[in-house]
Every structure is written in C-alpha cells, then in structure tokens.
N, C-alpha and C. Protein backbone atom coordinates (compact mmCIF):
# COMPACT_ATOMS: atom_id res chain seq x y z
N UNK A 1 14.56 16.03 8.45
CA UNK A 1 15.33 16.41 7.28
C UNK A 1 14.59 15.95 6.03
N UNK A 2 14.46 16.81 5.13
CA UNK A 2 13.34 16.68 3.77
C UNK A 2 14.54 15.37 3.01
N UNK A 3 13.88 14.66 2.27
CA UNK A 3 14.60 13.85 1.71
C UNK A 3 14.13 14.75 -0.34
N UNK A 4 15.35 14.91 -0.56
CA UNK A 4 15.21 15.79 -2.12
C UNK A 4 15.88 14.56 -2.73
N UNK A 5 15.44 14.06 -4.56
CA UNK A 5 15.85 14.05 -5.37
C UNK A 5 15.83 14.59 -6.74
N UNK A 6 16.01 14.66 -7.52
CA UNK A 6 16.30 15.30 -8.56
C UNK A 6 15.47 14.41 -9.48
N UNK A 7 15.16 15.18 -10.55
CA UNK A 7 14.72 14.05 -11.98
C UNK A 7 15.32 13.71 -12.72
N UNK A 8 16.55 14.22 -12.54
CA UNK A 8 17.51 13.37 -12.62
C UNK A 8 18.26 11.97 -12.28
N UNK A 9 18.45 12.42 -10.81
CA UNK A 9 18.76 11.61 -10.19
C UNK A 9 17.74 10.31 -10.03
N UNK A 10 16.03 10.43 -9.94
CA UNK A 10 15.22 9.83 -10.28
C UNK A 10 15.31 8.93 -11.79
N UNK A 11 15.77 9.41 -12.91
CA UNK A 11 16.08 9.06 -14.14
C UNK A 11 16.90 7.93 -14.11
N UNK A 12 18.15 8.46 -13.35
CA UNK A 12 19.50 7.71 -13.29
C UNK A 12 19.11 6.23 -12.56
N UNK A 13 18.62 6.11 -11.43
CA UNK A 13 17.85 5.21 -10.29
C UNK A 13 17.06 4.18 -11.57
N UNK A 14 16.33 5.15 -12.17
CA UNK A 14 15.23 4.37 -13.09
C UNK A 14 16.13 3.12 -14.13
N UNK A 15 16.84 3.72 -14.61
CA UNK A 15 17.72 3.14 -15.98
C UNK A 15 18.97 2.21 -15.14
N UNK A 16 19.20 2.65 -14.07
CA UNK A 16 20.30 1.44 -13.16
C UNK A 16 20.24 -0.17 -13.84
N UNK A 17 20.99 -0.75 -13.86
CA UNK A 17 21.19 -2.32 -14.29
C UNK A 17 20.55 -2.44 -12.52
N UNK A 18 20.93 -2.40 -11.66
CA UNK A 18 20.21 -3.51 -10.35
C UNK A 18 18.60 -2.70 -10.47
N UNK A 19 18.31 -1.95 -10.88
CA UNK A 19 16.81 -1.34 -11.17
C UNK A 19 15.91 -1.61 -11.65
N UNK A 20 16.61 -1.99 -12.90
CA UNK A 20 16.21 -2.51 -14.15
C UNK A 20 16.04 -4.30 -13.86
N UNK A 21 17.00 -4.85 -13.33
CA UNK A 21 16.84 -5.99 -12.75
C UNK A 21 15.50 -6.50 -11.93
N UNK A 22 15.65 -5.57 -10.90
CA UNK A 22 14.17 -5.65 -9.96
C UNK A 22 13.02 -5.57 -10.31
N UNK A 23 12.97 -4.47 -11.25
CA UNK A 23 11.52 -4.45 -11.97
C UNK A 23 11.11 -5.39 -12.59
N UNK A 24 12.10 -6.36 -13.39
CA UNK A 24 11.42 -7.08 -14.35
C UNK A 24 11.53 -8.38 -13.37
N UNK A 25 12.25 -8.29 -11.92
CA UNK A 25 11.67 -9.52 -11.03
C UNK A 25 10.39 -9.48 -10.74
N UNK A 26 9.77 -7.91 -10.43
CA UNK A 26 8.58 -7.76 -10.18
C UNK A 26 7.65 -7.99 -11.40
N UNK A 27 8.16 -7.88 -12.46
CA UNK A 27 7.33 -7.91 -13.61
C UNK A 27 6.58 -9.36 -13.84
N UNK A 28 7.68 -10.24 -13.27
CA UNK A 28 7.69 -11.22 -13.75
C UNK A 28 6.85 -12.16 -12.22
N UNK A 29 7.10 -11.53 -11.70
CA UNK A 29 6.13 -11.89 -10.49
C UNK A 29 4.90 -11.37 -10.39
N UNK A 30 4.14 -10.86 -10.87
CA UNK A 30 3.38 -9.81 -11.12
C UNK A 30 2.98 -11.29 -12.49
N UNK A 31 3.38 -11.08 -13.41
CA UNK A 31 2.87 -12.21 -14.68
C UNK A 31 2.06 -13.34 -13.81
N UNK A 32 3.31 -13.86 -12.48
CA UNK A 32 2.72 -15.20 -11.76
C UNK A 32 1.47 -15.17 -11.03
N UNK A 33 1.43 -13.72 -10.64
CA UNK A 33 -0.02 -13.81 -9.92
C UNK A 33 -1.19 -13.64 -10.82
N UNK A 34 -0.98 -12.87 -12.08
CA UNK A 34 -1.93 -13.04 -13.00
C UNK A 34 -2.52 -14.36 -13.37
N UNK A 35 -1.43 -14.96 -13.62
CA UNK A 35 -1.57 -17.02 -13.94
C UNK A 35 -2.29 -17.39 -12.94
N UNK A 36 -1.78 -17.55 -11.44
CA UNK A 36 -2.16 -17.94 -10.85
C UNK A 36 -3.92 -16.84 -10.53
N UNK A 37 -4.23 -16.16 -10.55
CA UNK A 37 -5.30 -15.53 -10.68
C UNK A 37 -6.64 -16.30 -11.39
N UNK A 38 -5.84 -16.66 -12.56
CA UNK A 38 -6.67 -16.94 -13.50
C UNK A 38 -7.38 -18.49 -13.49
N UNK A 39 -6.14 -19.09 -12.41
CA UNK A 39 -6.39 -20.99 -12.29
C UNK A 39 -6.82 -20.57 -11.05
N UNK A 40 -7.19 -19.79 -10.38
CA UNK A 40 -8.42 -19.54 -9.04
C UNK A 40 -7.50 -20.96 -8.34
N UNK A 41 -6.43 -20.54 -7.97
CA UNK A 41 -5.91 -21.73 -7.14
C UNK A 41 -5.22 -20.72 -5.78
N UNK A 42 -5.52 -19.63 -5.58
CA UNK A 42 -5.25 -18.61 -4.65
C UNK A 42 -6.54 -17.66 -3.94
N UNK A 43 -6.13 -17.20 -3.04
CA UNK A 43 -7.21 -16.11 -2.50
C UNK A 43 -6.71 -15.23 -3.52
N UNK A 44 -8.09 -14.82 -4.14
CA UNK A 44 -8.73 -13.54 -5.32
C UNK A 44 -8.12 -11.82 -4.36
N UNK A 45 -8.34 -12.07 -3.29
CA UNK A 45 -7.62 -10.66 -2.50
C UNK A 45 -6.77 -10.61 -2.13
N UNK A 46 -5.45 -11.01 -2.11
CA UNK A 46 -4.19 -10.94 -1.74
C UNK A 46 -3.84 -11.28 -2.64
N UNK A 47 -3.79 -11.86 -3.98
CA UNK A 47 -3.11 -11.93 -5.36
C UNK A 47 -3.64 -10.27 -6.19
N UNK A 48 -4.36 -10.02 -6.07
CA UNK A 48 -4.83 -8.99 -6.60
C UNK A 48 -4.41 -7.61 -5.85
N UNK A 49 -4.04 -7.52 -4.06
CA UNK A 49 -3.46 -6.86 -3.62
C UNK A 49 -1.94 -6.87 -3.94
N UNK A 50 -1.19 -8.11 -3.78
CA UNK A 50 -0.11 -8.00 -4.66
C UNK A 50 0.41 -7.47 -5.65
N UNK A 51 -0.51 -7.88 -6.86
CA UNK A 51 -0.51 -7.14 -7.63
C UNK A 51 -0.46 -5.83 -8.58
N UNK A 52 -1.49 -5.22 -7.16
CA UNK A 52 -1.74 -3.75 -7.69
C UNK A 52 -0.45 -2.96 -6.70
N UNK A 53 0.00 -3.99 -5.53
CA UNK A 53 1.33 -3.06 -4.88
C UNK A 53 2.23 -2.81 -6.35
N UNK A 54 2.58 -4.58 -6.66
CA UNK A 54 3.77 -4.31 -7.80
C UNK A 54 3.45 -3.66 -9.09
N UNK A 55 2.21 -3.26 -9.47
CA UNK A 55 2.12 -1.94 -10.36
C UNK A 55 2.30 -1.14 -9.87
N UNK A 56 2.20 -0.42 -8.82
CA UNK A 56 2.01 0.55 -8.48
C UNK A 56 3.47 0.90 -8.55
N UNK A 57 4.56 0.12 -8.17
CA UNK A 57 5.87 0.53 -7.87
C UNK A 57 6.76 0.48 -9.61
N UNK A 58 6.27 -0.70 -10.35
CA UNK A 58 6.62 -0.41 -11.87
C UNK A 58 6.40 0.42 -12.49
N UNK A 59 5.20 1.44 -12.21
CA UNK A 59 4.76 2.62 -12.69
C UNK A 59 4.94 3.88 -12.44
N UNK A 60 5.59 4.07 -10.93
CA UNK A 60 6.00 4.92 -10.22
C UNK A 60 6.98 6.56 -10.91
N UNK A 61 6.25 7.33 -10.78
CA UNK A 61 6.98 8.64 -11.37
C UNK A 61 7.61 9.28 -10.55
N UNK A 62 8.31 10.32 -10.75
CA UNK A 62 9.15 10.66 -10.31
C UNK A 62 8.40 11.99 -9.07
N UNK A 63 6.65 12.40 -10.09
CA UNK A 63 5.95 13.20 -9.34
C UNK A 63 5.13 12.49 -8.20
N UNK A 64 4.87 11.46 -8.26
CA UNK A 64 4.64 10.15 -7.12
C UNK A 64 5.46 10.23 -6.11
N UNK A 65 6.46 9.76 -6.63
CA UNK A 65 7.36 9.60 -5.10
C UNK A 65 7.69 10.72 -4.90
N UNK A 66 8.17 12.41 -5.29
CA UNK A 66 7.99 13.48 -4.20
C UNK A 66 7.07 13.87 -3.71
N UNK A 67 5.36 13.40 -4.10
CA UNK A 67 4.16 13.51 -3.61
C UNK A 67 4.39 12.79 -2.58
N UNK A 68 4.63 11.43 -2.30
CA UNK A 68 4.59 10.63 -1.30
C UNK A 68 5.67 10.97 -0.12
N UNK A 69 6.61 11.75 -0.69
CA UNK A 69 7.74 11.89 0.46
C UNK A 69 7.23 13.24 1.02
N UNK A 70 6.60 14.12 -0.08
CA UNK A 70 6.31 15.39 1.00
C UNK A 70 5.01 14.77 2.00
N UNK A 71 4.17 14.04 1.55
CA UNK A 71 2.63 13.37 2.54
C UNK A 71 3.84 13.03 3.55
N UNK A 72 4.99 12.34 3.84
CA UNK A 72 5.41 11.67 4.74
C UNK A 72 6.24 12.52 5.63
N UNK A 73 6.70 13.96 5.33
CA UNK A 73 6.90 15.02 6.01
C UNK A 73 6.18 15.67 6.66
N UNK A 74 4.89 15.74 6.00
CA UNK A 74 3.88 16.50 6.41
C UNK A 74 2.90 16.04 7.84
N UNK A 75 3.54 14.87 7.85
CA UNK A 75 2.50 13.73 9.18
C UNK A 75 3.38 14.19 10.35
C-alpha cells in the first residue's frame, strides 16, 4: 500500500508544536556534537555521521520524503 501525503499535510506535520519541539531537540543536539567536534574529545566519524543524519532530517522537504517513500516502494 503506497503511503501518500499531501503538502499540505507535510506543512501541517512541519509547523506541529511536538514537531517543532523535536527539531530544535535535534537542533540542539546537533549544536553538541559540533562543540564536542571541535574539543576533539570524540571519534571525528560518528559525531560527524550524527550530525549529517540530524541535518539531513531538519532539512527535509516535502520532495525528499516522497522521493524516499516512492525508492522504498520501488525495492
């Protein structure tokens, strides 16, 4: 079964108070690995993999994730 949302409904998701919440947990976790990045008190590849997960999901469009859901139909 295709999973459809709307850009709307994508919109609505985006602007949510628990949405809006999460992101800026990630945001703010995302800040910590930068810090910690920078005091080289961590492995350089798994702070930096971290990292680029939680951009990847703060940045996330609406043409992303139906790209990614049709790749995940398509397998």
């Amino acid at each position: 079964m295709a999973i459809v949302v709307t850009p709307e409904e994508f919109l609505d998701w985006k602007s949510a108070r628990v949405t809006r919440a999460f992101m800026k947990a990630l945001d703010n976790d995302r800040e910590w690995l930068k810090e910690t990045l920078l005091a080289g008190t961590e492995n350089d590849e798994s702070i930096r993999g971290r990292a680029a997960a939680i951009t990847a999901i703060l940045s996330l469009t609406y043409e992303e994730l139906m790209e990614s859901v049709k790749e995940m139909k398509d397998v």
